[in-house]
PDB file of N, CA and C in Angstrom:
ATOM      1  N   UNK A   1       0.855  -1.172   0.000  1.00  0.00           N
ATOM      2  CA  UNK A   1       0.000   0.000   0.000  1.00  0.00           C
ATOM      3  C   UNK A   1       0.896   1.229   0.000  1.00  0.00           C
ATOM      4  N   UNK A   2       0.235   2.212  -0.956  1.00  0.00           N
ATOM      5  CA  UNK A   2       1.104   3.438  -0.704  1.00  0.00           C
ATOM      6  C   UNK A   2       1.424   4.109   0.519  1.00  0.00           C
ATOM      7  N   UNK A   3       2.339   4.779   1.252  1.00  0.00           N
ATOM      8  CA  UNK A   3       2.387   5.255   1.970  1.00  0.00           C
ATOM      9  C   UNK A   3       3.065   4.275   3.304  1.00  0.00           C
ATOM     10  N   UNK A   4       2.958   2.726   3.413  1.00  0.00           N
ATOM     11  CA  UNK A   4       2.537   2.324   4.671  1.00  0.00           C
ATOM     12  C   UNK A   4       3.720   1.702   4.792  1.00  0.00           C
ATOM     13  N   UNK A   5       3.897   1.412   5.867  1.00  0.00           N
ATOM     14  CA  UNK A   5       5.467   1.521   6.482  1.00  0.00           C
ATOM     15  C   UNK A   5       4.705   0.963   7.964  1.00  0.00           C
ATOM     16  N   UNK A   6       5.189  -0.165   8.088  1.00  0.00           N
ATOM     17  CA  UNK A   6       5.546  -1.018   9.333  1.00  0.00           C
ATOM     18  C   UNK A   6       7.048  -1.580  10.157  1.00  0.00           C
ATOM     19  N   UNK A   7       7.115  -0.909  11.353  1.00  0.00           N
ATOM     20  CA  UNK A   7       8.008  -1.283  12.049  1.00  0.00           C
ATOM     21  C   UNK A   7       7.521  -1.804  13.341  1.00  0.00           C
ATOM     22  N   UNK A   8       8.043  -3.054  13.368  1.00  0.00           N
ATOM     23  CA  UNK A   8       7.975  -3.792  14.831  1.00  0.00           C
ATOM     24  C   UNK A   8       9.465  -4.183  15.323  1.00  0.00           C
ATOM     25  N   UNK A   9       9.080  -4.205  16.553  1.00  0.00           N
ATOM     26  CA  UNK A   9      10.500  -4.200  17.256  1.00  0.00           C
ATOM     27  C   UNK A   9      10.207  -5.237  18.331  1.00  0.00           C
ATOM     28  N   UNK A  10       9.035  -6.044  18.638  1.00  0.00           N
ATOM     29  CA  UNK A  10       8.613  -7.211  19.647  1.00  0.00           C
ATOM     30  C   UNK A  10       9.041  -8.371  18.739  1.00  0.00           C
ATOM     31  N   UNK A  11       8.575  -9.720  19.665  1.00  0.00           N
ATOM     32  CA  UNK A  11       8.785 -10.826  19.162  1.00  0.00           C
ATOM     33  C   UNK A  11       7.625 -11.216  17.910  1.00  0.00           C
ATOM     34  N   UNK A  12       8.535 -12.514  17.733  1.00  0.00           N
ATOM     35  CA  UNK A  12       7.419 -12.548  16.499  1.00  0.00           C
ATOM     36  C   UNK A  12       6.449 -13.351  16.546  1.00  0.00           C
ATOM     37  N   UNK A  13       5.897 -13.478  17.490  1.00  0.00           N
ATOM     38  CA  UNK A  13       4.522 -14.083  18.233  1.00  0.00           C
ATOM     39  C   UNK A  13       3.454 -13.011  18.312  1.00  0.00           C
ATOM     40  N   UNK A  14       4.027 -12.134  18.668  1.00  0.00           N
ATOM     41  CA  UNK A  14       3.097 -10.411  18.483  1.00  0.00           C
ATOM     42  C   UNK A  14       2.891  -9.674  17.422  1.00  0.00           C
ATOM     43  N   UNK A  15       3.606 -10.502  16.143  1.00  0.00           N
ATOM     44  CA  UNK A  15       3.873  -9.886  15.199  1.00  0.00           C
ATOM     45  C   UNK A  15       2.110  -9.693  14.194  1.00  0.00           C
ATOM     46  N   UNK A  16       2.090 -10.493  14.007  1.00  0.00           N
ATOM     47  CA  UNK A  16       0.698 -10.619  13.222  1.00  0.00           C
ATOM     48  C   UNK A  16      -0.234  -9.888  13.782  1.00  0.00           C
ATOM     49  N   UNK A  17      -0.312  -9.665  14.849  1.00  0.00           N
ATOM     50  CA  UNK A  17      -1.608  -9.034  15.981  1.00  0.00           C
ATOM     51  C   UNK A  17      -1.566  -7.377  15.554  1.00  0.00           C
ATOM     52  N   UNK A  18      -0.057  -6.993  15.506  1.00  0.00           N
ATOM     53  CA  UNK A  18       0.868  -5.712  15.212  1.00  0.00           C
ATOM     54  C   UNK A  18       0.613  -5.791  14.053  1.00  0.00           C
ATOM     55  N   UNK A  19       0.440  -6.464  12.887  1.00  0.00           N
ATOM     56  CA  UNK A  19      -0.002  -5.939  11.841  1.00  0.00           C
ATOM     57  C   UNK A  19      -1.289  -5.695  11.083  1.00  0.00           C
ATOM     58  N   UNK A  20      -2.087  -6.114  12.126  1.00  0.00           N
ATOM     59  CA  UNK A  20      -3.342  -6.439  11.821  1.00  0.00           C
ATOM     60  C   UNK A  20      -3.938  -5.106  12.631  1.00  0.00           C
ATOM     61  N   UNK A  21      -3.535  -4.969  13.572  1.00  0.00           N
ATOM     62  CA  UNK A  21      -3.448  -3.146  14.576  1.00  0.00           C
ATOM     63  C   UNK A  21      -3.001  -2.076  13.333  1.00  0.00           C
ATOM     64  N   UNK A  22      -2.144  -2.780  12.670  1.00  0.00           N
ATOM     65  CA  UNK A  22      -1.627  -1.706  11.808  1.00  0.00           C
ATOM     66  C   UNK A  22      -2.626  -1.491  10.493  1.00  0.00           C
ATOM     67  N   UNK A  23      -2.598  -2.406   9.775  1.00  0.00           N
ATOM     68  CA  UNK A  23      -4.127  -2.505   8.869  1.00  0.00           C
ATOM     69  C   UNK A  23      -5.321  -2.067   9.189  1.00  0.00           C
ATOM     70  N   UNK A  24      -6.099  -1.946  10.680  1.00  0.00           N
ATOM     71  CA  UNK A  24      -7.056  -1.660  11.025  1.00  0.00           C
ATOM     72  C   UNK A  24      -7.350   0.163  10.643  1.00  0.00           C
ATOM     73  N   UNK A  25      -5.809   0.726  11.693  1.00  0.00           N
ATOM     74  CA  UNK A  25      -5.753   2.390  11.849  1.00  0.00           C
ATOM     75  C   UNK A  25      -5.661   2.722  10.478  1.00  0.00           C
ATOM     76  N   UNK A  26      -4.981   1.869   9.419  1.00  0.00           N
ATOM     77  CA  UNK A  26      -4.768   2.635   8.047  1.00  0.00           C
ATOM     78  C   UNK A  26      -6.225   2.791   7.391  1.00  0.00           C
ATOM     79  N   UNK A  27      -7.189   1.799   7.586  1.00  0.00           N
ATOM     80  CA  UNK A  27      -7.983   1.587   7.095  1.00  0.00           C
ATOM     81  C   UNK A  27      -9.394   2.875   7.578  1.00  0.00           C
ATOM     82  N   UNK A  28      -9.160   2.640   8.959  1.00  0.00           N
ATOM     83  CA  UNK A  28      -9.694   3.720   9.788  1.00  0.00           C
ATOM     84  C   UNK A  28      -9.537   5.799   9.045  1.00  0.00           C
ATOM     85  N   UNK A  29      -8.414   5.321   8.983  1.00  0.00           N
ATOM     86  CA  UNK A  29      -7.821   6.800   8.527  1.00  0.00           C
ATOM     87  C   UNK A  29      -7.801   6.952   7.464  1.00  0.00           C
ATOM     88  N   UNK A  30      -7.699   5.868   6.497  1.00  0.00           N
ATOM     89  CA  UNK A  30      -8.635   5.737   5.057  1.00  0.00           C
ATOM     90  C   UNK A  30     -10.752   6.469   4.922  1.00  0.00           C
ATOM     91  N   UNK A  31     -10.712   5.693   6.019  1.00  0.00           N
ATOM     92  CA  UNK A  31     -12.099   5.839   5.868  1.00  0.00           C
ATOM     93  C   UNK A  31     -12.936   7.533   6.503  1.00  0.00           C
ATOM     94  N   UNK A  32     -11.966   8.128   7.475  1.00  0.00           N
ATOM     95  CA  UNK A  32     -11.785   9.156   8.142  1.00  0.00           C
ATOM     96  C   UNK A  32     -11.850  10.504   6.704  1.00  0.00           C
ATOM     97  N   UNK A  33     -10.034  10.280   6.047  1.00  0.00           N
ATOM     98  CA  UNK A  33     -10.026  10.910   5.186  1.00  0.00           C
ATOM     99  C   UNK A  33     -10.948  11.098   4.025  1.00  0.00           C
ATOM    100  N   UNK A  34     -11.558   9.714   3.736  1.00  0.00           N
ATOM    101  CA  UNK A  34     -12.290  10.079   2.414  1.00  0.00           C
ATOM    102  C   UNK A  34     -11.179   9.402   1.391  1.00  0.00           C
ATOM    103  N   UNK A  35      -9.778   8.726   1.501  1.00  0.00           N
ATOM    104  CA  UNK A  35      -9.417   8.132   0.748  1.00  0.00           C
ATOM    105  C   UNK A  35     -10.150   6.855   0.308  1.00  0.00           C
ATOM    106  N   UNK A  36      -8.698   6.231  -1.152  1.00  0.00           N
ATOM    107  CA  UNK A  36      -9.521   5.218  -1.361  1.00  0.00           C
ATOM    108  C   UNK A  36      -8.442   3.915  -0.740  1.00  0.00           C
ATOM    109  N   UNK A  37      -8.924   3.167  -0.348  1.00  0.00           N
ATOM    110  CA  UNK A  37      -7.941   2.035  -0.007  1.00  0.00           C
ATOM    111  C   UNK A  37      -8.420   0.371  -0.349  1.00  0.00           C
ATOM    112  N   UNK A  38      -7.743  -0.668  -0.925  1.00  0.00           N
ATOM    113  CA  UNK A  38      -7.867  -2.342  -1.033  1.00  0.00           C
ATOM    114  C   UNK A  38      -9.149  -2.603  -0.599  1.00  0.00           C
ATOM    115  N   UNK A  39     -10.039  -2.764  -0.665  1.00  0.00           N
ATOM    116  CA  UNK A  39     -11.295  -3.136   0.096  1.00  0.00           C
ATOM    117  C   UNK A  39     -10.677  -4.483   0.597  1.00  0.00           C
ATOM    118  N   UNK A  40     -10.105  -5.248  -0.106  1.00  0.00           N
ATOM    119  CA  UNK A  40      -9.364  -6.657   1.084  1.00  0.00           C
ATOM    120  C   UNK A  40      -8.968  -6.516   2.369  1.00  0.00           C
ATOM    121  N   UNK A  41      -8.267  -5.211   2.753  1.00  0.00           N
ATOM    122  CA  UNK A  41      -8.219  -4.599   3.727  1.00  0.00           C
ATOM    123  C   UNK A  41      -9.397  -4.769   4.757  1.00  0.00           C
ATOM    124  N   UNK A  42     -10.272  -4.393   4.651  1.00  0.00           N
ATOM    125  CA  UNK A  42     -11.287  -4.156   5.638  1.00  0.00           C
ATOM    126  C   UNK A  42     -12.459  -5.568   5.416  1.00  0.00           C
ATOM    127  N   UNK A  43     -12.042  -7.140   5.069  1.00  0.00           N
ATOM    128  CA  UNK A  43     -12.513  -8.489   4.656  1.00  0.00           C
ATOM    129  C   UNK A  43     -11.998  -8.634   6.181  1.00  0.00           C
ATOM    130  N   UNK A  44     -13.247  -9.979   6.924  1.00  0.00           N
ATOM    131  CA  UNK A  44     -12.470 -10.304   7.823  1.00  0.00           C
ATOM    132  C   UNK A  44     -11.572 -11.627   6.992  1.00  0.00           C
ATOM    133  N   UNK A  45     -11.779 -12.232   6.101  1.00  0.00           N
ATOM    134  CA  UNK A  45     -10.717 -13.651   5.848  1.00  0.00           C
ATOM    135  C   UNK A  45      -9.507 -12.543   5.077  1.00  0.00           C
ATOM    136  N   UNK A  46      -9.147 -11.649   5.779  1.00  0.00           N
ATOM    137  CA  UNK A  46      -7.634 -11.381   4.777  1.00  0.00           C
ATOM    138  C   UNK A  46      -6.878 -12.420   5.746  1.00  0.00           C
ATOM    139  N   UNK A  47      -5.883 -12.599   4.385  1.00  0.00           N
ATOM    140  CA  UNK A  47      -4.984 -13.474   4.931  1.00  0.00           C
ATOM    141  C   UNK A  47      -3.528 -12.980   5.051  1.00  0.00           C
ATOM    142  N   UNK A  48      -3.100 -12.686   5.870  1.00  0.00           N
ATOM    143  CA  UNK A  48      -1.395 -12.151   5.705  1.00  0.00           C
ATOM    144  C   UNK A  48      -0.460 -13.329   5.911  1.00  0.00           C
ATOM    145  N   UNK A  49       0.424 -12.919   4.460  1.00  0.00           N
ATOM    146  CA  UNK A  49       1.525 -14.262   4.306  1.00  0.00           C
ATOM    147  C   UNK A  49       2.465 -13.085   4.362  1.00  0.00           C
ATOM    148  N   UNK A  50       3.754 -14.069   5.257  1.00  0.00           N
ATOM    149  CA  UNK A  50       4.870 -13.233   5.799  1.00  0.00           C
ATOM    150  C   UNK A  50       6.410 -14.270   4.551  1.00  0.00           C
ATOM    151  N   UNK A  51       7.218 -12.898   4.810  1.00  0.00           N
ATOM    152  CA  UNK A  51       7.885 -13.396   4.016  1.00  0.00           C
ATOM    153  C   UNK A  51       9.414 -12.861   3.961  1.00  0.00           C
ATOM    154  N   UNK A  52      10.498 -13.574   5.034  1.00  0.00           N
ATOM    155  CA  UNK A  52      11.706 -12.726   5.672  1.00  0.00           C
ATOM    156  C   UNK A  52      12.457 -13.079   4.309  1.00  0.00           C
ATOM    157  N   UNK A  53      13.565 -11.888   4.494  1.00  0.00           N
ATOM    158  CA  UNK A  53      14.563 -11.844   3.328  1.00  0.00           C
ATOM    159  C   UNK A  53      15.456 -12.904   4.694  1.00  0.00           C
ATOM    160  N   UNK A  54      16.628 -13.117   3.680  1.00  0.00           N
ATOM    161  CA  UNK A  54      17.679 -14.286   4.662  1.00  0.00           C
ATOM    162  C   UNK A  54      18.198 -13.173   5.477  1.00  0.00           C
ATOM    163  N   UNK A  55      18.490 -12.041   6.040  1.00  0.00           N
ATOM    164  CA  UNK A  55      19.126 -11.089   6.652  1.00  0.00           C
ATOM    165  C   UNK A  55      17.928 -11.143   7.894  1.00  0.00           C
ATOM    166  N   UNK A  56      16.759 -10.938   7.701  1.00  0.00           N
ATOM    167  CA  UNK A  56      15.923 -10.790   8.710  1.00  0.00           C
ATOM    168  C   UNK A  56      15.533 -12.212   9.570  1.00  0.00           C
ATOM    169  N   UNK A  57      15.883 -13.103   8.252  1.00  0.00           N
ATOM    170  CA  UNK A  57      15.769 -14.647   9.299  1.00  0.00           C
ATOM    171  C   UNK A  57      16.671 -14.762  10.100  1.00  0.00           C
ATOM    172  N   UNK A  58      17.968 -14.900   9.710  1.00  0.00           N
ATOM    173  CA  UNK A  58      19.286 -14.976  10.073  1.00  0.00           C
ATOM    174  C   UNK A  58      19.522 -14.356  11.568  1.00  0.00           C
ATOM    175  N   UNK A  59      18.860 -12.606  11.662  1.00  0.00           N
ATOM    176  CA  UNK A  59      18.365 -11.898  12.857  1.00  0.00           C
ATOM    177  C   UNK A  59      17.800 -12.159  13.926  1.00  0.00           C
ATOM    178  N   UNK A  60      16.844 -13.075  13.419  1.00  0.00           N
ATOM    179  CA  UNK A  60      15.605 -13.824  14.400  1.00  0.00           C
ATOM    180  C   UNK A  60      16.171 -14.387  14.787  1.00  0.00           C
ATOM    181  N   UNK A  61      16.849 -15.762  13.586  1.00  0.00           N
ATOM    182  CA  UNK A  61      17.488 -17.013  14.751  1.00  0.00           C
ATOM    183  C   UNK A  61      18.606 -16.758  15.295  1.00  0.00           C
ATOM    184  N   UNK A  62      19.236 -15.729  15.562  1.00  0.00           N
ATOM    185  CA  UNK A  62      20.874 -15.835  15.936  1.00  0.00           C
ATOM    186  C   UNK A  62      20.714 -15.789  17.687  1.00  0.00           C
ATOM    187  N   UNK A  63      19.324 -15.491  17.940  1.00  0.00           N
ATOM    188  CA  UNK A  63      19.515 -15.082  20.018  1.00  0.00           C
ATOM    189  C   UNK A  63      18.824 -17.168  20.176  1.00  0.00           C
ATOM    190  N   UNK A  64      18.972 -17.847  19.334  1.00  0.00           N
ATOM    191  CA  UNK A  64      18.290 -18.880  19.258  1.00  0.00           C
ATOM    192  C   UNK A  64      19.581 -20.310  19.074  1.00  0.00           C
ATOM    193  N   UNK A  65      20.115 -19.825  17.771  1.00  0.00           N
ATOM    194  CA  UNK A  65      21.440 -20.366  17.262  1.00  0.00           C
ATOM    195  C   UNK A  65      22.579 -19.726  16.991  1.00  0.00           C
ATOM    196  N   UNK A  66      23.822 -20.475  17.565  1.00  0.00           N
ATOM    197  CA  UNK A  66      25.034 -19.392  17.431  1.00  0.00           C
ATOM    198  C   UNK A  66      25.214 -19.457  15.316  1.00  0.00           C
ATOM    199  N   UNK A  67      25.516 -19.033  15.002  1.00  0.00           N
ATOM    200  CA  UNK A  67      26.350 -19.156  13.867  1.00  0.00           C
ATOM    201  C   UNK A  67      27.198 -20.537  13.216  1.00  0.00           C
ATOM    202  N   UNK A  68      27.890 -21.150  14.562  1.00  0.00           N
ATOM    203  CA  UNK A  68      28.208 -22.237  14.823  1.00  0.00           C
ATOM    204  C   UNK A  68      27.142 -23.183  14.252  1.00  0.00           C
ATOM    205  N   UNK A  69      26.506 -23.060  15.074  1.00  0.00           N
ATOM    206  CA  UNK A  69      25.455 -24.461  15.115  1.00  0.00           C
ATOM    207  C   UNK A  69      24.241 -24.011  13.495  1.00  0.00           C
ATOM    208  N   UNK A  70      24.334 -22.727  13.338  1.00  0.00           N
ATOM    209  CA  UNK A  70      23.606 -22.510  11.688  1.00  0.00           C
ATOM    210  C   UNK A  70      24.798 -23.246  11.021  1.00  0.00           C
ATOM    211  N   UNK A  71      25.427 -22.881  10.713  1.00  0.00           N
ATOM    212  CA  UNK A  71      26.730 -23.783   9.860  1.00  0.00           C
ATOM    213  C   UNK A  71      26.686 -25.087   9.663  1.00  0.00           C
ATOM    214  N   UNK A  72      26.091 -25.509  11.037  1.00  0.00           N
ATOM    215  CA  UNK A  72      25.937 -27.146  10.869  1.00  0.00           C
ATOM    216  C   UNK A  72      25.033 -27.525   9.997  1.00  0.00           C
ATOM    217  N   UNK A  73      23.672 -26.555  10.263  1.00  0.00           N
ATOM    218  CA  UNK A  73      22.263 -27.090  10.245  1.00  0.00           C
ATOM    219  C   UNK A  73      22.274 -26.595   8.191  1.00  0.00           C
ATOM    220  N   UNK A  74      22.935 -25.371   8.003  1.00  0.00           N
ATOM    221  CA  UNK A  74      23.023 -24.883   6.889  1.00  0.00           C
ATOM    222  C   UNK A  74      23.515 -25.164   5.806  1.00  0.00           C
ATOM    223  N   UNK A  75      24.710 -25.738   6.302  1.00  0.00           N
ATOM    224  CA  UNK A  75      25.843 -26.049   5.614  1.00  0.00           C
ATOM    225  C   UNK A  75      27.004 -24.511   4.794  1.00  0.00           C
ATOM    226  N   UNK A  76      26.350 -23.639   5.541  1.00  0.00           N
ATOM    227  CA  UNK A  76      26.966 -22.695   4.714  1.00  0.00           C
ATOM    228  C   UNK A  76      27.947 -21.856   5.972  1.00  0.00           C
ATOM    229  N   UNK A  77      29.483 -21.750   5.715  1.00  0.00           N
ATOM    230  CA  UNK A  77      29.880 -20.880   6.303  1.00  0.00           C
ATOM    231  C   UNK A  77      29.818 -19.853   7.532  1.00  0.00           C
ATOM    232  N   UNK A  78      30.149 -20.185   8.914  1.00  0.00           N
ATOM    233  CA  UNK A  78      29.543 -18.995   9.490  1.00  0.00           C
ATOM    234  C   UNK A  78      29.996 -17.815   9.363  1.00  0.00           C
ATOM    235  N   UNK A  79      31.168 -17.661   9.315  1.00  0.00           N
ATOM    236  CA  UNK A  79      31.346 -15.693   8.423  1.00  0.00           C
ATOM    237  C   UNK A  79      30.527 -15.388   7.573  1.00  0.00           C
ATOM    238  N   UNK A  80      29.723 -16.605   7.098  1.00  0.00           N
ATOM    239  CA  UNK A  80      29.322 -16.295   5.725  1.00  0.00           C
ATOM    240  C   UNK A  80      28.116 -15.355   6.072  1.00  0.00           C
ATOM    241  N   UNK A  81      27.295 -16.196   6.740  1.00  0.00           N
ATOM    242  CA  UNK A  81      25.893 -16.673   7.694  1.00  0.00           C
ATOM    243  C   UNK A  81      26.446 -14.814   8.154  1.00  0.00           C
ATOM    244  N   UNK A  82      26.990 -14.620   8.802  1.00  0.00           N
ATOM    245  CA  UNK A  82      27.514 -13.472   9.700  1.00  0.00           C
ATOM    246  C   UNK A  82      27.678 -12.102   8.888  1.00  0.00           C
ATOM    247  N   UNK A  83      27.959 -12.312   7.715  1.00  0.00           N
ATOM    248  CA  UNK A  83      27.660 -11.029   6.514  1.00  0.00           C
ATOM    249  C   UNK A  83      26.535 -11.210   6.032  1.00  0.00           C
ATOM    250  N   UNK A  84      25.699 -11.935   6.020  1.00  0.00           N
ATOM    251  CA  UNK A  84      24.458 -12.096   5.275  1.00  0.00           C
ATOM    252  C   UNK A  84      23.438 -11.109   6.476  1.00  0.00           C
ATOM    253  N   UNK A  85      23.394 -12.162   7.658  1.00  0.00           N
ATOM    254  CA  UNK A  85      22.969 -11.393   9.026  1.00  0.00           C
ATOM    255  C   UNK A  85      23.335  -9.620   9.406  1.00  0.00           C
ATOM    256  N   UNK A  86      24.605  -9.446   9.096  1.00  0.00           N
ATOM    257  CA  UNK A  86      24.919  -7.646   9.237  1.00  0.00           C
ATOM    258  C   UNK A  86      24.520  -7.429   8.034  1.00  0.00           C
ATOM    259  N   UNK A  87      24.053  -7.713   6.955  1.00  0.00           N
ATOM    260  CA  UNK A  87      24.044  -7.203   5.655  1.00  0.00           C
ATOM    261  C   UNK A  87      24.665  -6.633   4.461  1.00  0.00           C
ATOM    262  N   UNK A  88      26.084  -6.925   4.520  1.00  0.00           N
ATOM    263  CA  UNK A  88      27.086  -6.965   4.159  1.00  0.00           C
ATOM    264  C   UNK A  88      27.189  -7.304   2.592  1.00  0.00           C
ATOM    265  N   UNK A  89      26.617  -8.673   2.828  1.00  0.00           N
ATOM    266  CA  UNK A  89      26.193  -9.365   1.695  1.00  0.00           C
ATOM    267  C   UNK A  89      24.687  -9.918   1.148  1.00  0.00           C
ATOM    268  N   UNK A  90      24.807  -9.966   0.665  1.00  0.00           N
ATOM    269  CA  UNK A  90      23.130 -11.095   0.332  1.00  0.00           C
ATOM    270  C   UNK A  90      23.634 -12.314  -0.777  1.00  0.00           C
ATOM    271  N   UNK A  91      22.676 -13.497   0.009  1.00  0.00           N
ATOM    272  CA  UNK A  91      23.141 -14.547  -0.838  1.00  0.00           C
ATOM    273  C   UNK A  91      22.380 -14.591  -2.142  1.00  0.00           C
ATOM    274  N   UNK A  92      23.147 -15.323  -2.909  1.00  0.00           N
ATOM    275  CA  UNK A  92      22.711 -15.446  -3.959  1.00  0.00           C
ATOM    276  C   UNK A  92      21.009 -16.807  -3.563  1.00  0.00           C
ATOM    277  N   UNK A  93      20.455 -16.410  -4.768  1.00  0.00           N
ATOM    278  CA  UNK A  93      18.977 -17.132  -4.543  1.00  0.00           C
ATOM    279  C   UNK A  93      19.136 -18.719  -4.509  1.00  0.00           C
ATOM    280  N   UNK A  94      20.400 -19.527  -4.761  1.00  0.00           N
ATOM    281  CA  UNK A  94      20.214 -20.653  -4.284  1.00  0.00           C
ATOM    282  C   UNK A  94      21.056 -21.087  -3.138  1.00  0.00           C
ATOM    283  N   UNK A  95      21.879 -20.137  -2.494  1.00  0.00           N
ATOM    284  CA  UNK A  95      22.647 -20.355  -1.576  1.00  0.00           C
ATOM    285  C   UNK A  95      21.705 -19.735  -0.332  1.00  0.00           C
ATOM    286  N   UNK A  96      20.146 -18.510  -0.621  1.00  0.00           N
ATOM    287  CA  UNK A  96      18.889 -18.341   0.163  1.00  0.00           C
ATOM    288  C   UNK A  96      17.865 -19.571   0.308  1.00  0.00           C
ATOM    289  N   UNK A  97      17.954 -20.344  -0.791  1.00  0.00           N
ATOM    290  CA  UNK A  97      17.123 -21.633  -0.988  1.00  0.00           C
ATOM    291  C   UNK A  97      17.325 -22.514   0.230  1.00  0.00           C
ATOM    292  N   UNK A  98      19.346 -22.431   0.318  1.00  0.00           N
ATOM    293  CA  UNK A  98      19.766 -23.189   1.045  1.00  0.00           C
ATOM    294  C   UNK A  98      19.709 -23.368   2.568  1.00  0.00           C
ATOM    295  N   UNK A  99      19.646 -22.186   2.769  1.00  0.00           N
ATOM    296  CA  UNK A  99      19.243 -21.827   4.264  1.00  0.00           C
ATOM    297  C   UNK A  99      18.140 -21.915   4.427  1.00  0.00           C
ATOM    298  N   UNK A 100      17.353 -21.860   4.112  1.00  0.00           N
ATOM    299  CA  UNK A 100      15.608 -21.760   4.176  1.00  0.00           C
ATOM    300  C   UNK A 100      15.404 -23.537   4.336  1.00  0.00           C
ATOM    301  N   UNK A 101      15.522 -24.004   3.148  1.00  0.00           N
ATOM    302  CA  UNK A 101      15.687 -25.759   3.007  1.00  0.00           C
ATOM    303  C   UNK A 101      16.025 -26.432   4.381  1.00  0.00           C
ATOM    304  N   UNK A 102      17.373 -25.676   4.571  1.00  0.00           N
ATOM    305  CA  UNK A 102      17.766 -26.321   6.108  1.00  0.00           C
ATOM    306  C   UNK A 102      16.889 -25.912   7.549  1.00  0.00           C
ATOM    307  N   UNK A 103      16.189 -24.660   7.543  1.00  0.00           N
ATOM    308  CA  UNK A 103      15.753 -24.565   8.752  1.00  0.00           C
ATOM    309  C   UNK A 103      14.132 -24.964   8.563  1.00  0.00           C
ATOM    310  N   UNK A 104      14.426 -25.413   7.255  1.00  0.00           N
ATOM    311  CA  UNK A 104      12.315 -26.274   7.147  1.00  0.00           C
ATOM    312  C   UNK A 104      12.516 -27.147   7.224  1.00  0.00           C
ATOM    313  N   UNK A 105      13.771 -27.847   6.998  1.00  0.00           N
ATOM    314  CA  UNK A 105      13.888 -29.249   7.549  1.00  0.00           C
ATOM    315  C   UNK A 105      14.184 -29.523   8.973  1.00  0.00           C
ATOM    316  N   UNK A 106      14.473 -28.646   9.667  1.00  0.00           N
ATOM    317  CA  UNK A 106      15.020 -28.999  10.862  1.00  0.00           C
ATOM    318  C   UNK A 106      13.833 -28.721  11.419  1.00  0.00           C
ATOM    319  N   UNK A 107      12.908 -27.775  11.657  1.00  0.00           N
ATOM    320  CA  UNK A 107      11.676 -27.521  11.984  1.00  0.00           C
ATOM    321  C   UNK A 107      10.725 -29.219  11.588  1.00  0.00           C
ATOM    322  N   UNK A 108      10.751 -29.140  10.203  1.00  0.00           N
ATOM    323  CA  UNK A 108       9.690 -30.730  10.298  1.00  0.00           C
ATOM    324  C   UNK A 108      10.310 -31.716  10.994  1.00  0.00           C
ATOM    325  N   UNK A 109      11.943 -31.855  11.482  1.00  0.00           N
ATOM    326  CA  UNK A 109      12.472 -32.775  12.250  1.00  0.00           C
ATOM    327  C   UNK A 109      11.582 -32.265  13.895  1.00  0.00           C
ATOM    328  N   UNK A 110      12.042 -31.326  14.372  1.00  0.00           N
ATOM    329  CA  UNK A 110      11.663 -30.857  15.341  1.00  0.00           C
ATOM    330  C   UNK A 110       9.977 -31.511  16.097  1.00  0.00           C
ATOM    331  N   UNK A 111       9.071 -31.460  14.512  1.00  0.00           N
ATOM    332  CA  UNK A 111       8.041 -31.080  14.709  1.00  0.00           C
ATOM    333  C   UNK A 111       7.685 -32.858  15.075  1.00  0.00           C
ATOM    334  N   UNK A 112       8.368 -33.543  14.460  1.00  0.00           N
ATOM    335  CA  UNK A 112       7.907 -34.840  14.365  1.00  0.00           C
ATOM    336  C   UNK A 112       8.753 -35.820  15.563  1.00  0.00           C
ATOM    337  N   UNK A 113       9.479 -35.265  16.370  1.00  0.00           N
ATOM    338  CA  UNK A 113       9.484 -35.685  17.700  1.00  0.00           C
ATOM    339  C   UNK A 113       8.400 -36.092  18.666  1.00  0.00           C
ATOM    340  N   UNK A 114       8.803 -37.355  19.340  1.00  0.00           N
ATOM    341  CA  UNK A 114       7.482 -37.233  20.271  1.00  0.00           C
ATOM    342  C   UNK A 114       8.398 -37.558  21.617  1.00  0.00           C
ATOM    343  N   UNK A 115       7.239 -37.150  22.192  1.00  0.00           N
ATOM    344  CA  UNK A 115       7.932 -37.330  23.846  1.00  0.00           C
ATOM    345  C   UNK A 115       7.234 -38.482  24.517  1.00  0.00           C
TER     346      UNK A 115
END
C-alpha cells in the first residue's frame, strides 16, 4: 500500500496481531479521510503471508542459534551466515534456498518428535 510503512520491534509471536493493529488504523484513517484504499483490507478472511529476506531470518534465529550451530544445520559458512545477518552481503537465490531448506527441515524434524 502506498504510503505504509511497518516497524515492529517485539517478538514474532506479536507480530501478526501488530499488523493487523496496523491494517485496522490505516484503514480507519482511510475511511476518516475520504481516501480510497484495497477493500481486502477491511474483509475479515484477509490473509497475511509473511515473508523474511535471509538477513531478517538470520536476525531472528541468531539469540536462538550461534552461527556455529547454523553452519551445521546450513551447511553454509559462518562468516558467511555473519555477513548475510549484518548485511554486508546477500546470498545469492540458491545459496537463500539453502538456508531456508535447512531450517524447514530442521523444523519438520523438530516437529515430528514425540515425547
Amino acid at each position: 500500500m502506498p504510503g505504509w510503512i511497518v516497524a515492529h520491534d517485539g517478538d514474532f509471536d506479536s507480530f501478526e496481531n501488530y499488523i493487523r493493529e496496523s491494517i485496522e488504523f490505516y484503514v480507519d484513517c482511510a475511511k476518516a479521510d475520504g481516501d480510497p484504499y484495497p477493500p481486502v483490507l477491511d474483509s475479515p478472511e484477509l490473509h497475511i503471508k509473511y515473508k523474511f529476506d535471509i538477513q531478517s531470518l538470520l536476525l531472528h534465529y541468531q539469540n536462538i542459534f550461534s552461527f556455529a550451530a547454523l553452519q551445521y544445520i546450513t551447511g553454509v559458512n559462518q562468516r558467511q551466515l555473519w555477513h548475510y545477518a549484518a548485511g554486508r552481503s546477500k546470498p545469492r537465490q540458491k545459496q537463500a534456498e539453502k538456508i531456508v531448506q535447512a531450517l524447514n527441515s530442521l523444523g519438520k524434524e523438530l516437529v515430528s518428535l514425540s515425547v
